[in-house]
PDB file of N, CA and C in Angstrom:
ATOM      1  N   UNK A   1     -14.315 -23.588 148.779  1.00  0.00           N
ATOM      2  CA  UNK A   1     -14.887 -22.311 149.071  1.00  0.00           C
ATOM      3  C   UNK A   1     -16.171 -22.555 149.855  1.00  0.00           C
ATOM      4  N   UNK A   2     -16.603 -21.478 150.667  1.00  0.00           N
ATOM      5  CA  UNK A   2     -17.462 -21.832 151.766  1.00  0.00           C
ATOM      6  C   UNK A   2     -18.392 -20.710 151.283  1.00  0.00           C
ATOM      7  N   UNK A   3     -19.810 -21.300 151.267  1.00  0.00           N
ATOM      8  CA  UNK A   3     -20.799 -21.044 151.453  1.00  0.00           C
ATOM      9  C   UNK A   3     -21.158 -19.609 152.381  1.00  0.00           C
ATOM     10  N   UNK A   4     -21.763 -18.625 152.055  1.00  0.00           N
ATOM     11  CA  UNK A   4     -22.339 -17.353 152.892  1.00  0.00           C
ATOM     12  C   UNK A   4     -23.420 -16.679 152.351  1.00  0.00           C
ATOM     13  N   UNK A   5     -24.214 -15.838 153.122  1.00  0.00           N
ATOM     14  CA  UNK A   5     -25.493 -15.516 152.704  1.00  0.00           C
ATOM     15  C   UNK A   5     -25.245 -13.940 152.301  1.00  0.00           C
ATOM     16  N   UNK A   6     -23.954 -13.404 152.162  1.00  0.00           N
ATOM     17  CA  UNK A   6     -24.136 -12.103 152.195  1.00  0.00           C
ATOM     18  C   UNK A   6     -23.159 -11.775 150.501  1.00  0.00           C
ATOM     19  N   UNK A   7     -22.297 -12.483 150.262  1.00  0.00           N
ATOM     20  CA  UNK A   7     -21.294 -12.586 149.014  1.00  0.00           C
ATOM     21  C   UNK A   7     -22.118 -12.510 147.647  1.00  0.00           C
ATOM     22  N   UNK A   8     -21.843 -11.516 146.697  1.00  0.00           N
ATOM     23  CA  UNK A   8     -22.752 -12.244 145.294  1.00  0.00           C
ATOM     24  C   UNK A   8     -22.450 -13.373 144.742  1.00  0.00           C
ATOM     25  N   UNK A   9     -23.214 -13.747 144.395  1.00  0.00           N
ATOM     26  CA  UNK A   9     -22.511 -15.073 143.372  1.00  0.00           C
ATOM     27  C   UNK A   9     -22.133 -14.850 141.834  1.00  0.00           C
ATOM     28  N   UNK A  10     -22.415 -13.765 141.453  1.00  0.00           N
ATOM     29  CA  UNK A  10     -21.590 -12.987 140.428  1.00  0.00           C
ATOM     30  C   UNK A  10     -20.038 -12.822 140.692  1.00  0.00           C
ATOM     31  N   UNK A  11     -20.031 -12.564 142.546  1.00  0.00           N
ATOM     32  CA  UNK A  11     -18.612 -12.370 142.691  1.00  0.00           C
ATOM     33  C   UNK A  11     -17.792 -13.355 142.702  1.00  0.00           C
ATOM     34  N   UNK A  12     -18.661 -14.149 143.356  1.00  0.00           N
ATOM     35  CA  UNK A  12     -17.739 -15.978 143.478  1.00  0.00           C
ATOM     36  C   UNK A  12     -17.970 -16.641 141.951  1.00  0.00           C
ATOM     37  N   UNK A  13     -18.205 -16.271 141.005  1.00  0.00           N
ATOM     38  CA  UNK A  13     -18.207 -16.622 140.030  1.00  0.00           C
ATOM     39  C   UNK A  13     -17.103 -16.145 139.244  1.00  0.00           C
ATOM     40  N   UNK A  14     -16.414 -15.261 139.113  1.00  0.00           N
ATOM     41  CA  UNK A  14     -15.228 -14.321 138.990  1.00  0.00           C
ATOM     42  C   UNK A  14     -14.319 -14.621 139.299  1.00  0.00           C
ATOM     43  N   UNK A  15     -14.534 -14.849 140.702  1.00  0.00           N
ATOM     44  CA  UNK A  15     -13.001 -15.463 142.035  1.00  0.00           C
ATOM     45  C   UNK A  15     -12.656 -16.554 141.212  1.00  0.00           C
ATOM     46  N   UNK A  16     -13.844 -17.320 141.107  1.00  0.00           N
ATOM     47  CA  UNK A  16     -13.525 -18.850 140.424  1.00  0.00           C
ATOM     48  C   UNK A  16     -12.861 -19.003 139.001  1.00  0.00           C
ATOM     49  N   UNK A  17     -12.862 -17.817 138.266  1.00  0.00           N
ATOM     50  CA  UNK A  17     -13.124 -17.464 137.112  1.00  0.00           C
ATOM     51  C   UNK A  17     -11.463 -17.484 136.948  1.00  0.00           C
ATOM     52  N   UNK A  18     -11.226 -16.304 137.707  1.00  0.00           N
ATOM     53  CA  UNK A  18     -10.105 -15.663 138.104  1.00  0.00           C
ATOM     54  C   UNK A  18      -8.661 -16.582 138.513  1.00  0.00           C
ATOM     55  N   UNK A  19      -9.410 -16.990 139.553  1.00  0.00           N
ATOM     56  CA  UNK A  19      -8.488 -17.613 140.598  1.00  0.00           C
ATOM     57  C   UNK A  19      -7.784 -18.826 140.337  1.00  0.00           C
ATOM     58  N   UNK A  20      -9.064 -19.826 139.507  1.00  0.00           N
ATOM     59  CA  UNK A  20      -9.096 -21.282 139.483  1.00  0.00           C
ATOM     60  C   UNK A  20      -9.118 -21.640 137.772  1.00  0.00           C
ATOM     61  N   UNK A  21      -8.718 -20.346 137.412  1.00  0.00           N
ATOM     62  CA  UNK A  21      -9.380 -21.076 135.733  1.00  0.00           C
ATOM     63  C   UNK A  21      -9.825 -20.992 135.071  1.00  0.00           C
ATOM     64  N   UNK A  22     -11.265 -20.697 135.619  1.00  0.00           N
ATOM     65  CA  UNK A  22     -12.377 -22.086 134.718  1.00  0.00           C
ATOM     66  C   UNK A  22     -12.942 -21.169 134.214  1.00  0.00           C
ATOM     67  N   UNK A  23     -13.737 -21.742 132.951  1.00  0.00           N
ATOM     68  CA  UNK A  23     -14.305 -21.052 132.362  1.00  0.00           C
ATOM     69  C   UNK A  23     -15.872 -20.470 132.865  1.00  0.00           C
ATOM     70  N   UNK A  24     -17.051 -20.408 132.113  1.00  0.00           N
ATOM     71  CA  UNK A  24     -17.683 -19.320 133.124  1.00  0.00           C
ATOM     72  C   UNK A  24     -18.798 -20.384 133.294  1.00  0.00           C
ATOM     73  N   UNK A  25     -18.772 -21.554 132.468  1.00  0.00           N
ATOM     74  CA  UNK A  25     -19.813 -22.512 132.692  1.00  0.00           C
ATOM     75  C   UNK A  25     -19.594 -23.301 134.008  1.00  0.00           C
ATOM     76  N   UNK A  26     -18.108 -23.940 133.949  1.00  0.00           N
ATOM     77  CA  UNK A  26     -17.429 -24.201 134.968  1.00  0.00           C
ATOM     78  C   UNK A  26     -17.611 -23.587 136.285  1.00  0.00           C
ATOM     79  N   UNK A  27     -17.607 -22.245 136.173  1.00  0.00           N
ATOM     80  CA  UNK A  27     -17.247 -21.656 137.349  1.00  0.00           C
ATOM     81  C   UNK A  27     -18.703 -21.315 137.521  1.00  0.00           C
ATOM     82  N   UNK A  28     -19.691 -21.352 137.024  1.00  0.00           N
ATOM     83  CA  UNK A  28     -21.085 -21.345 137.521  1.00  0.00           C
ATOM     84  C   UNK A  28     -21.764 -22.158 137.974  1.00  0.00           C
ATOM     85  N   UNK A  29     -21.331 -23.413 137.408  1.00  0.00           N
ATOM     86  CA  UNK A  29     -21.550 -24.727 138.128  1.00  0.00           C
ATOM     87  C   UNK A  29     -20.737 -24.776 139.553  1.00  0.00           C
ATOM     88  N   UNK A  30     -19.919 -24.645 139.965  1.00  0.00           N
ATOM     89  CA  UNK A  30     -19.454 -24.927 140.807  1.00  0.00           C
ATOM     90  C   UNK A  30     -19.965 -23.890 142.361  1.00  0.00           C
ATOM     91  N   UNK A  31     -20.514 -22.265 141.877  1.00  0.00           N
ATOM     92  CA  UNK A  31     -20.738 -21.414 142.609  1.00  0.00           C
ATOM     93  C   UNK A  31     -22.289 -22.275 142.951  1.00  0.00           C
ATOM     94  N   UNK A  32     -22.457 -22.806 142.062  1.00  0.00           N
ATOM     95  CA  UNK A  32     -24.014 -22.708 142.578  1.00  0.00           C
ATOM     96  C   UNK A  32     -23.589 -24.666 143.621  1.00  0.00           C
ATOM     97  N   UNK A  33     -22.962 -25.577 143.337  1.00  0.00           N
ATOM     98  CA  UNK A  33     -22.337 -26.287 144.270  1.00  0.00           C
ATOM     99  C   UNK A  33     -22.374 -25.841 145.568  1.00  0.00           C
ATOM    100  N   UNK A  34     -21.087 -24.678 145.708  1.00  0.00           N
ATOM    101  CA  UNK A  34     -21.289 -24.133 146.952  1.00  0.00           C
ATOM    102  C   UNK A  34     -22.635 -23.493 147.902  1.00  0.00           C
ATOM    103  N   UNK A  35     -23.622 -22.738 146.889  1.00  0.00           N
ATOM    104  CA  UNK A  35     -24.115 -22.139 147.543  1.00  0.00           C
ATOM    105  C   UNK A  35     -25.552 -23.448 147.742  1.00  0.00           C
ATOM    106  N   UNK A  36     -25.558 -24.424 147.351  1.00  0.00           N
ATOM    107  CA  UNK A  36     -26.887 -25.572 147.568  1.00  0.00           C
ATOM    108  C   UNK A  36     -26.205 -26.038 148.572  1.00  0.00           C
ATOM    109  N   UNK A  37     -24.862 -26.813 148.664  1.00  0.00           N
ATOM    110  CA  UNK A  37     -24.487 -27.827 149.336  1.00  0.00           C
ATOM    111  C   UNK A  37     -23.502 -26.927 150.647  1.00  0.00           C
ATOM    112  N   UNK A  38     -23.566 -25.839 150.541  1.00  0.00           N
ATOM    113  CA  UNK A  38     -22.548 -25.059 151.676  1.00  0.00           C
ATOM    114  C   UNK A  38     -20.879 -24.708 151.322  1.00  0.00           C
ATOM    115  N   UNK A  39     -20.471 -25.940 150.205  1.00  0.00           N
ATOM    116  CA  UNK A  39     -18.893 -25.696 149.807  1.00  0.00           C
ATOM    117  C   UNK A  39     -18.874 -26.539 148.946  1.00  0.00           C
ATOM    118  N   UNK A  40     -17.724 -26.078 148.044  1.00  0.00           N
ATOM    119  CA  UNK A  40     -17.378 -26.811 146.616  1.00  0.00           C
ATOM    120  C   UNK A  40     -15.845 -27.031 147.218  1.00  0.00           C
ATOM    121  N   UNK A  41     -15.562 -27.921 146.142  1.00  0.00           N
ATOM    122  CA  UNK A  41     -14.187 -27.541 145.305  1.00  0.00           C
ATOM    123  C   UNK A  41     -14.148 -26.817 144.384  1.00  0.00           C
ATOM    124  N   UNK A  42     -12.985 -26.151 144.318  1.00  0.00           N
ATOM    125  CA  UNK A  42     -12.666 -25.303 143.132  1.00  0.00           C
ATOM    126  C   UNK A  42     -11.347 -25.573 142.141  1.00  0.00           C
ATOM    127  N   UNK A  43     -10.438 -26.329 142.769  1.00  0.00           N
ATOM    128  CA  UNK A  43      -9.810 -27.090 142.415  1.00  0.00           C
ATOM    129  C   UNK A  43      -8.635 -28.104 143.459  1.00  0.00           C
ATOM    130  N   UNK A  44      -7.633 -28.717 142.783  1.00  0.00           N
ATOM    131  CA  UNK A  44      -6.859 -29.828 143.406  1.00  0.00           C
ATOM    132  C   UNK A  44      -5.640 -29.139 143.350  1.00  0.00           C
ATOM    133  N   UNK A  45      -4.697 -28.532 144.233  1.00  0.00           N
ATOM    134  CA  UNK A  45      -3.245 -28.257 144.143  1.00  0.00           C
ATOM    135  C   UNK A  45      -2.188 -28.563 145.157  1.00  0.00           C
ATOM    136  N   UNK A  46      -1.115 -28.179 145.040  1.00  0.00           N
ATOM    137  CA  UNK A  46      -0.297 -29.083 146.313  1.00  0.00           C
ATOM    138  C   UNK A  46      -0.446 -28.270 146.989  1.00  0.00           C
ATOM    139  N   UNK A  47      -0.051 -28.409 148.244  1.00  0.00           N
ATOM    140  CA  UNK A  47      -0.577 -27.286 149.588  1.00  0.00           C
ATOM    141  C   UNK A  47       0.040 -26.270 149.190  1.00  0.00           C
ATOM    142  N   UNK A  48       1.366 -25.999 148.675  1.00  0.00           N
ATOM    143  CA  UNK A  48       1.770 -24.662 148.164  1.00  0.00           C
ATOM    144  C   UNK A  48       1.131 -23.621 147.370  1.00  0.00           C
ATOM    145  N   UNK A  49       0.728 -24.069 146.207  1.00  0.00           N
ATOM    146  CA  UNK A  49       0.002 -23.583 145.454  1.00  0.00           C
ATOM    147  C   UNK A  49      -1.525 -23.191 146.283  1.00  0.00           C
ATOM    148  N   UNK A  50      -2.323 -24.317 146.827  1.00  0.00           N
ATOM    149  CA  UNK A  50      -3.416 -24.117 147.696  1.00  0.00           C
ATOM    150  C   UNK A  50      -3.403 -22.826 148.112  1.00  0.00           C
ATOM    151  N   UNK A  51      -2.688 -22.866 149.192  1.00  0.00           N
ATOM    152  CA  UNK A  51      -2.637 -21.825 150.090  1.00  0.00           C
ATOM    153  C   UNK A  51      -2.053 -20.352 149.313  1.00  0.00           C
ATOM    154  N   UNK A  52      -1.451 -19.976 148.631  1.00  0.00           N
ATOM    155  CA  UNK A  52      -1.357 -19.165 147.464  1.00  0.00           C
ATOM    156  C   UNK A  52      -3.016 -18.501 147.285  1.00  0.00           C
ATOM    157  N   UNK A  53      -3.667 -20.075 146.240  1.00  0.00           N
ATOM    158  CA  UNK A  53      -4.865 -19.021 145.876  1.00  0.00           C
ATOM    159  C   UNK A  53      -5.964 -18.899 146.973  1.00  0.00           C
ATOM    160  N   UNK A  54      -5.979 -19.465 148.374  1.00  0.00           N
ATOM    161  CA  UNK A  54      -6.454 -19.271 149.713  1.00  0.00           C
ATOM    162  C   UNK A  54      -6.379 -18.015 149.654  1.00  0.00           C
ATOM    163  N   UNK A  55      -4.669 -17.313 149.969  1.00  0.00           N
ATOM    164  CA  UNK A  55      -4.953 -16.221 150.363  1.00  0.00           C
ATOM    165  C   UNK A  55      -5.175 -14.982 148.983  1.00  0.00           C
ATOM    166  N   UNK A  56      -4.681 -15.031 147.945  1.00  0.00           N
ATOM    167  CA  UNK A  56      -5.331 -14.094 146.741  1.00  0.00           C
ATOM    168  C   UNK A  56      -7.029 -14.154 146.916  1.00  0.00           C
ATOM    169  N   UNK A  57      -7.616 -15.203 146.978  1.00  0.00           N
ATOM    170  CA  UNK A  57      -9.276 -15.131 147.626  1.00  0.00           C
ATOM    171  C   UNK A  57      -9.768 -14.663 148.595  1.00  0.00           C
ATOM    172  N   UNK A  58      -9.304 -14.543 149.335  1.00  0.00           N
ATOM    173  CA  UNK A  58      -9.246 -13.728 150.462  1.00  0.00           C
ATOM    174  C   UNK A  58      -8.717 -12.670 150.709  1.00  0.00           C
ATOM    175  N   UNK A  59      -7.592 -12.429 149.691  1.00  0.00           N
ATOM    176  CA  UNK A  59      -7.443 -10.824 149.832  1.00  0.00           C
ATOM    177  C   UNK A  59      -8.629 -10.174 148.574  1.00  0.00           C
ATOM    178  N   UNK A  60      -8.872 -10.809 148.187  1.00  0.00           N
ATOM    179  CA  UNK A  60      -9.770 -10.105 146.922  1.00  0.00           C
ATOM    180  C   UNK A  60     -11.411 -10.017 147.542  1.00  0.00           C
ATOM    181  N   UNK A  61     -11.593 -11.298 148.298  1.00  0.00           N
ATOM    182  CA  UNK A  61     -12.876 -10.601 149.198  1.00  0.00           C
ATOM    183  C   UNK A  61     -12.716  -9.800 149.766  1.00  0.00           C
ATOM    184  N   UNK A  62     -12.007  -9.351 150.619  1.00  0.00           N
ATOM    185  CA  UNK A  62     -11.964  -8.459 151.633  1.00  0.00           C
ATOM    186  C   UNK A  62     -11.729  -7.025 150.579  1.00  0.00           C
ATOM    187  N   UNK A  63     -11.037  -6.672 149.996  1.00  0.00           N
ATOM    188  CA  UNK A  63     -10.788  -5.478 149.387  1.00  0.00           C
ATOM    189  C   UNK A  63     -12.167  -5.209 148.157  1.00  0.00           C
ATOM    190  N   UNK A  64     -13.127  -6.341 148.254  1.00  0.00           N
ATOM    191  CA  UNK A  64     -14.316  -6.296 147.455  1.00  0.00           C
ATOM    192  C   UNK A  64     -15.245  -5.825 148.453  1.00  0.00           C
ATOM    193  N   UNK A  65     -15.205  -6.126 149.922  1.00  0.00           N
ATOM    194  CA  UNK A  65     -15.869  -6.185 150.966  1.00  0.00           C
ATOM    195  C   UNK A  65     -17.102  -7.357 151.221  1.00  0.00           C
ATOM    196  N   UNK A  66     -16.937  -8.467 151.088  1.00  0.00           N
ATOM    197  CA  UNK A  66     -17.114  -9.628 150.763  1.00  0.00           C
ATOM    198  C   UNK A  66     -16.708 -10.410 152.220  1.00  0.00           C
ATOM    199  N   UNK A  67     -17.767 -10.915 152.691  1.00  0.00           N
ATOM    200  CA  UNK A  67     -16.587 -11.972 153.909  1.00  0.00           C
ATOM    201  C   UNK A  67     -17.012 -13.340 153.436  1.00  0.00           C
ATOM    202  N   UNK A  68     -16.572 -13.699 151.961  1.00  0.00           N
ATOM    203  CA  UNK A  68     -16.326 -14.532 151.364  1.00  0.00           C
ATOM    204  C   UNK A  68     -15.279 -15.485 152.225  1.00  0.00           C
ATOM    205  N   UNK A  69     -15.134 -17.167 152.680  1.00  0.00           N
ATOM    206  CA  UNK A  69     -14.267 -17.711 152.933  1.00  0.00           C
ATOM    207  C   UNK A  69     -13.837 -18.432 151.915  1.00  0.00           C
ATOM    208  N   UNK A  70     -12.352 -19.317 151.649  1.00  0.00           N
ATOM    209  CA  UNK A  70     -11.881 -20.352 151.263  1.00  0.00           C
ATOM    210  C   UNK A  70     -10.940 -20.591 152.159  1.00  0.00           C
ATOM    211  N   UNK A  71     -11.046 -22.340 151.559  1.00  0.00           N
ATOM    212  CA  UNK A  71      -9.998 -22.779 152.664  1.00  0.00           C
ATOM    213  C   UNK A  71      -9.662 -24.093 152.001  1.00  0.00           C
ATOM    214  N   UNK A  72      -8.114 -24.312 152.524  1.00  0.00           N
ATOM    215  CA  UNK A  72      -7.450 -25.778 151.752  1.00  0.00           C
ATOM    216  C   UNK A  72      -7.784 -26.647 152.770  1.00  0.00           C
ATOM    217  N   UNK A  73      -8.063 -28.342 152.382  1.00  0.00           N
ATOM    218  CA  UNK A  73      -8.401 -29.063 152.813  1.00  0.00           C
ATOM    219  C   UNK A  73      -7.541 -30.253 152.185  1.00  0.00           C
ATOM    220  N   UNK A  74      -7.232 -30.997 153.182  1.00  0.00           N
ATOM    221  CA  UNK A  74      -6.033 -32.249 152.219  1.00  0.00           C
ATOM    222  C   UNK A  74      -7.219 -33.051 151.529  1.00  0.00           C
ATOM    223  N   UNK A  75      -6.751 -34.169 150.572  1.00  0.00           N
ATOM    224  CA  UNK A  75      -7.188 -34.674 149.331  1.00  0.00           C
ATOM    225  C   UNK A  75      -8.115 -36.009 150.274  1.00  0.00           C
ATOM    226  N   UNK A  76      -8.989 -36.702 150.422  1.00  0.00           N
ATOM    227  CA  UNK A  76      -9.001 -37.636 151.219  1.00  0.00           C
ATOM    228  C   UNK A  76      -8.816 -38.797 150.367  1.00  0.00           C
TER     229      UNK A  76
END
C-alpha cells in the first residue's frame, strides 16, 4: 500500500483491518510503516489472490473517496 497525504489513517487502518486480517495492533503498525517510509506490506499472496484484494482496496477507496493506492509487487 502506498503512501498519500490526503487518506485517513483511521481509514487505512480498517482497509488493513478488513482486507488483510490483521488485527488492529497489526494493522496500526503497519499504517504507520506506510505513512513514515511511503509503503508497507500488508501481506504475501499468490498473484491471484493479490490482485483480488488490489482491487477490493481500491474499490473501497474510491467509494470512501479516498485516492488511497495499493499495488502487487512480486516477492524478491
Amino acid at each position: 500500500m502506498l503512501n498519500d497525504d490526503y487518506t485517513p489513517m483511521e481509514f487505512v487502518v480498517v482497509v488493513i483491518q478488513e482486507f488483510f486480517n490483521k488485527d488492529l495492533e497489526t494493522a496500526t503498525q503497519i499504517m504507520l510503516k506506510i505513512h513514515l517510509d511511503g509503503k508497507g506490506v500488508c501481506g504475501v499472496y499468490t498473484k491471484d489472490v493479490a490482485a483480488t484484494k488490489v482491487d477490493q482496496v481500491l474499490e473501497a477507496a474510491h467509494k470512501a473517496g479516498h485516492p488511497l493506492q495499493c499495488v502487487c509487487e512480486p516477492v524478491e
